[in-house]
C-alpha atoms as a PDB file:
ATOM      1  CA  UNK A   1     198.659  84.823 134.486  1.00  0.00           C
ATOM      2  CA  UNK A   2     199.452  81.509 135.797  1.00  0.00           C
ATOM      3  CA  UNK A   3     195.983  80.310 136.065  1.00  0.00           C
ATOM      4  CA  UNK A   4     196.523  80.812 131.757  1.00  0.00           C
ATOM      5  CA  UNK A   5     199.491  78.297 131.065  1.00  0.00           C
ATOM      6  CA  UNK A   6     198.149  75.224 133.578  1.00  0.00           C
ATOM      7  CA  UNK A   7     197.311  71.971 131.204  1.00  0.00           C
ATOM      8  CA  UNK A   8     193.752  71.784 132.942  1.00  0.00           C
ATOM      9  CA  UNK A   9     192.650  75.260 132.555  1.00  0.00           C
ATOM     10  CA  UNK A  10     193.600  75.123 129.377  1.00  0.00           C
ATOM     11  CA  UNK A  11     191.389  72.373 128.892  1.00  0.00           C
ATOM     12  CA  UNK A  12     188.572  74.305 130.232  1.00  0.00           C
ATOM     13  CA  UNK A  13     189.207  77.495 128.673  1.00  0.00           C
ATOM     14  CA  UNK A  14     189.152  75.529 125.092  1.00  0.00           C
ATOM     15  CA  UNK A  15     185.329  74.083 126.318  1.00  0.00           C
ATOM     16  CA  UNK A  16     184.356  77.348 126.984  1.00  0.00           C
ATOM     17  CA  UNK A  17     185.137  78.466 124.336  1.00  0.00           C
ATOM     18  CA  UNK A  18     183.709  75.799 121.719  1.00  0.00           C
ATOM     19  CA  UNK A  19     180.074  75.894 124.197  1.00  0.00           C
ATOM     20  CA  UNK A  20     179.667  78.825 123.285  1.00  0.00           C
ATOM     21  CA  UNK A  21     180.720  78.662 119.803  1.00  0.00           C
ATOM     22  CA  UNK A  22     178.033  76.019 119.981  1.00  0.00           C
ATOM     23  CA  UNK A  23     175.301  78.218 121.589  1.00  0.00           C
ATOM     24  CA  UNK A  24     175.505  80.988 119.198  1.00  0.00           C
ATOM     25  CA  UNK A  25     175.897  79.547 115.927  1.00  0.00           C
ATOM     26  CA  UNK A  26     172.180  78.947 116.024  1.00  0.00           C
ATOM     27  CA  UNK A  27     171.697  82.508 116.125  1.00  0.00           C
ATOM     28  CA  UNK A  28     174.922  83.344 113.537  1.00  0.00           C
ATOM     29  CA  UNK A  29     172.643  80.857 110.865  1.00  0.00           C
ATOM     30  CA  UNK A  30     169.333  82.050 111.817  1.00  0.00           C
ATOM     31  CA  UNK A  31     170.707  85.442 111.032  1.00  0.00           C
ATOM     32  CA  UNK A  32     172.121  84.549 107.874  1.00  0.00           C
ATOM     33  CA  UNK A  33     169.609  82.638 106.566  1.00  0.00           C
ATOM     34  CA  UNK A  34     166.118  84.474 107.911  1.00  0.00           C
ATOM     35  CA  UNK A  35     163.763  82.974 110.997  1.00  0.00           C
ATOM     36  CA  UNK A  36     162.180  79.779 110.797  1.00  0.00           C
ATOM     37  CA  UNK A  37     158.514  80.264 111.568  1.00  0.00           C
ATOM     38  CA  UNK A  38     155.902  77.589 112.428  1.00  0.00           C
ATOM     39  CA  UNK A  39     152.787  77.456 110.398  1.00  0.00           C
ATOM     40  CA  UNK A  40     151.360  78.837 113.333  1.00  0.00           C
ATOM     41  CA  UNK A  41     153.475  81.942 114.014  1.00  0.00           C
ATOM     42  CA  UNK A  42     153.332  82.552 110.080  1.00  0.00           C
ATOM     43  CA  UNK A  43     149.856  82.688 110.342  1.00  0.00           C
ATOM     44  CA  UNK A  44     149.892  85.541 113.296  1.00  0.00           C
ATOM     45  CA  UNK A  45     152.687  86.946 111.380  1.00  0.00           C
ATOM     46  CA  UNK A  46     150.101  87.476 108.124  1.00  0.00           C
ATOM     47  CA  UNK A  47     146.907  88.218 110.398  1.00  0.00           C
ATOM     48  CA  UNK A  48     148.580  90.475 112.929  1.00  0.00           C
ATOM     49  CA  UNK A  49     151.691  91.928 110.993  1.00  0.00           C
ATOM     50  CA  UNK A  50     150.766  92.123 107.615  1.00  0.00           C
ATOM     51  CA  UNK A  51     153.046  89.880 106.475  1.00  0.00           C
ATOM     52  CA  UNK A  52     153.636  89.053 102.893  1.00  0.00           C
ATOM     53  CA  UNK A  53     153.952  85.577 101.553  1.00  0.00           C
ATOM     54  CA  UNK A  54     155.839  84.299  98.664  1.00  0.00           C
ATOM     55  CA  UNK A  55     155.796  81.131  96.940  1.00  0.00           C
ATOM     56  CA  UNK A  56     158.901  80.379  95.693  1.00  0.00           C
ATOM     57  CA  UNK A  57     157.667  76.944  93.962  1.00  0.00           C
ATOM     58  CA  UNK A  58     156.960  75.739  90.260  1.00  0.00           C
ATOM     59  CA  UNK A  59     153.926  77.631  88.769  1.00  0.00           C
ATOM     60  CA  UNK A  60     152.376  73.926  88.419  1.00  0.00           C
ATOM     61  CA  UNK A  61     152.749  73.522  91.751  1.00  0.00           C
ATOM     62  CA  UNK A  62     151.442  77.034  93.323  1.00  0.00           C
ATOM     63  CA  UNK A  63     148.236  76.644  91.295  1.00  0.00           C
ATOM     64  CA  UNK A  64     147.487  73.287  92.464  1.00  0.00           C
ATOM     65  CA  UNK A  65     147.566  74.950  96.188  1.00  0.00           C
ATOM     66  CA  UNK A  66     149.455  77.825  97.420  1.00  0.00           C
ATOM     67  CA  UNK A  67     149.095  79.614 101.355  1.00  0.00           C
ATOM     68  CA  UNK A  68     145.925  82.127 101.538  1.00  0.00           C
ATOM     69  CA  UNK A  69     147.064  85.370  99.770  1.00  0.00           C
ATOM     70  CA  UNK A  70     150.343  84.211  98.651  1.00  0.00           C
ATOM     71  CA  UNK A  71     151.841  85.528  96.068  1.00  0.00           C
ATOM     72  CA  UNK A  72     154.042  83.433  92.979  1.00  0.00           C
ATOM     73  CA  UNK A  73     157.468  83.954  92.487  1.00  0.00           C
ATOM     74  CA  UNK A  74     160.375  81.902  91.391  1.00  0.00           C
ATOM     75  CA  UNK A  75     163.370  82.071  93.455  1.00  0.00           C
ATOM     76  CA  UNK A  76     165.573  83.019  90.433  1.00  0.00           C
ATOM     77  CA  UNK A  77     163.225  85.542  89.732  1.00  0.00           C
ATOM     78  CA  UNK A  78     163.399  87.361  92.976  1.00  0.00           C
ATOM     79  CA  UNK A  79     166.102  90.283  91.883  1.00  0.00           C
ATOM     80  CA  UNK A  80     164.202  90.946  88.538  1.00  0.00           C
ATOM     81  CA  UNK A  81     160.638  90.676  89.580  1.00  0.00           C
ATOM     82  CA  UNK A  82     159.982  91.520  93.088  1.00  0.00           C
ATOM     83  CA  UNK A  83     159.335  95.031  92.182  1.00  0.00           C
ATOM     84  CA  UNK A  84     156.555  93.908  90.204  1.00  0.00           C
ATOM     85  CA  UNK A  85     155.002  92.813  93.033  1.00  0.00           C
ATOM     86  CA  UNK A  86     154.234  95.940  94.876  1.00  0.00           C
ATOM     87  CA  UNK A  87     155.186  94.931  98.355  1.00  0.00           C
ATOM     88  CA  UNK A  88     156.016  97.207 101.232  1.00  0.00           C
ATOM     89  CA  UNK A  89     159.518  96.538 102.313  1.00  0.00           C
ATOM     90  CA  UNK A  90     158.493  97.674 105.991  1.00  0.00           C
ATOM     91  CA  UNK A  91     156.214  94.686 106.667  1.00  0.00           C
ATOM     92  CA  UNK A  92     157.290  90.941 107.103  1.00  0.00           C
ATOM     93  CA  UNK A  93     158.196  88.803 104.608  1.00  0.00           C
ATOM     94  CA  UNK A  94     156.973  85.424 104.742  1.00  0.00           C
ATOM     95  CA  UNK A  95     159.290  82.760 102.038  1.00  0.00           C
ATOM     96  CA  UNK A  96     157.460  79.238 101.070  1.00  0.00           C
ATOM     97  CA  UNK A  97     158.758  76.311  99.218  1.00  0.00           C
ATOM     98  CA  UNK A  98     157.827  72.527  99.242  1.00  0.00           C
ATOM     99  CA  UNK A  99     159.738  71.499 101.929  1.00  0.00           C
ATOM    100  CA  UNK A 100     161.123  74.629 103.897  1.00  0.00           C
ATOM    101  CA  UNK A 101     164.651  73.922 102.744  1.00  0.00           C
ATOM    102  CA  UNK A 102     164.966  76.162  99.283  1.00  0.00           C
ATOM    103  CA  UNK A 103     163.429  79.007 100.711  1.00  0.00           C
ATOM    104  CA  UNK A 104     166.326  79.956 103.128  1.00  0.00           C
ATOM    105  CA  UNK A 105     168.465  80.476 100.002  1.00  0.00           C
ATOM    106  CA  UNK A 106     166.532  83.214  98.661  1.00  0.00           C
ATOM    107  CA  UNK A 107     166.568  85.059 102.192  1.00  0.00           C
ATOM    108  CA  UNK A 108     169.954  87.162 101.260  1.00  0.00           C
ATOM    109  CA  UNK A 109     168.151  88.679  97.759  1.00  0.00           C
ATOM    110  CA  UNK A 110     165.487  90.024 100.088  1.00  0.00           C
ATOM    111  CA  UNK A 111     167.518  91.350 102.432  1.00  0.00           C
ATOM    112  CA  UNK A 112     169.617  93.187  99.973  1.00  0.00           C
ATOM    113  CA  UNK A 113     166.050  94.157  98.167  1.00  0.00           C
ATOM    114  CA  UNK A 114     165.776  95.803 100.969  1.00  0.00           C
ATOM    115  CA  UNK A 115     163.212  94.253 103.350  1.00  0.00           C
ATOM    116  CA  UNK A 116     163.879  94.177 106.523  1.00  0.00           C
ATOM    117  CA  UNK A 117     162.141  91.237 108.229  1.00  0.00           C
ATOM    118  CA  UNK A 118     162.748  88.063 106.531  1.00  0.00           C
ATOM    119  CA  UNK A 119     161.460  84.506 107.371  1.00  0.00           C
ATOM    120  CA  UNK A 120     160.773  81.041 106.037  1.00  0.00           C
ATOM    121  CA  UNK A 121     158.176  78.657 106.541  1.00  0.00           C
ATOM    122  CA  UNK A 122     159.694  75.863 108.251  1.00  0.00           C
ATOM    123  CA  UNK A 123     158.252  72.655 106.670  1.00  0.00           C
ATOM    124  CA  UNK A 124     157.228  74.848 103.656  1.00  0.00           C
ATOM    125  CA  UNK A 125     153.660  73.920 102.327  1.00  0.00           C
ATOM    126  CA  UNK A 126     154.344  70.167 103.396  1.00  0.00           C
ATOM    127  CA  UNK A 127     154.501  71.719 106.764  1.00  0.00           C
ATOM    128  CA  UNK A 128     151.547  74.006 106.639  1.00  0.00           C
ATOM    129  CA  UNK A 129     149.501  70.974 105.113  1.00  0.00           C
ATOM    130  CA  UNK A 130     150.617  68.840 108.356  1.00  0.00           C
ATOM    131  CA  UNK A 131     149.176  71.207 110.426  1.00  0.00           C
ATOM    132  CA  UNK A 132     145.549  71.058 108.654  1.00  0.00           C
ATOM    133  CA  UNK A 133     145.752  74.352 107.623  1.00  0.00           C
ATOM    134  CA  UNK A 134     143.690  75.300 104.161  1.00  0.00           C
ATOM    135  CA  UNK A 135     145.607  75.685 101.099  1.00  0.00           C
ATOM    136  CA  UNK A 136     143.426  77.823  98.089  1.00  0.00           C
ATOM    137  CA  UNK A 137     144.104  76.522  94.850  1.00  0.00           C
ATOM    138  CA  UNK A 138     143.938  78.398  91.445  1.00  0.00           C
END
């Protein structure tokens, strides 16, 4: 008990303690917010896993080039319309915006859709476009 109330451990105690605060909170958000996934592991995510990909931007936007396969949706439409879209709430779900950053904030509808495996393009279609991977317009 005595190796408790010394200044110096104290001191220590209160870095261990905020290192690892440090060295999970990547997890905690990651958690919260669905897994960031390079254009590469989205693409073995759609070819191996069956993974389902949503564009969450403008209509104008998705037609001028969306991901291969990718479906349209509006983020504000996810709770009202992503029964219409027939998807199997077993397989991955794949979120894309412009830039990677609105996506995450759609992640908790899904989840409380009920689909399981949730992720977001990181770099969203600027990303996937950096990588020289095709877009198909429409």
């Amino acid at each position: 008990m005595n190796f408790l109330t010394q200044i110096d451990n104290l001191a220590l105690i209160a870095l261990l303690l905020v290192s690892g605060s440090a060295l999970f909170l990547p997890t905690l958000s990651t958690l919260i917010s669905g897994k960031g996934l390079s254009p590469t592991e989205a693409t073995i995510w759609i070819n191996r896993r069956k993974a389902a990909v949503l564009d969450l931007r403008p209509e104008a936007d998705y037609k001028i080039g969306h991901l291969p396969g990718a479906k349209h949706i509006l983020a504000e439409q996810i709770s009202a319309g992503i029964d219409k879209l027939k998807l199997d709430r077993k397989n991955p779900v794949i979120l894309v915006c412009q830039s990677g950053m609105s996506a995450r904030k759609a992640v908790p509808e899904l989840k409380k859709q009920g689909f399981l495996e949730v992720a977001v393009l990181d770099g969203g279609v600027q990303g996937w476009q950096a990588a020289a991977l095709p877009l198909v317009k429409s």
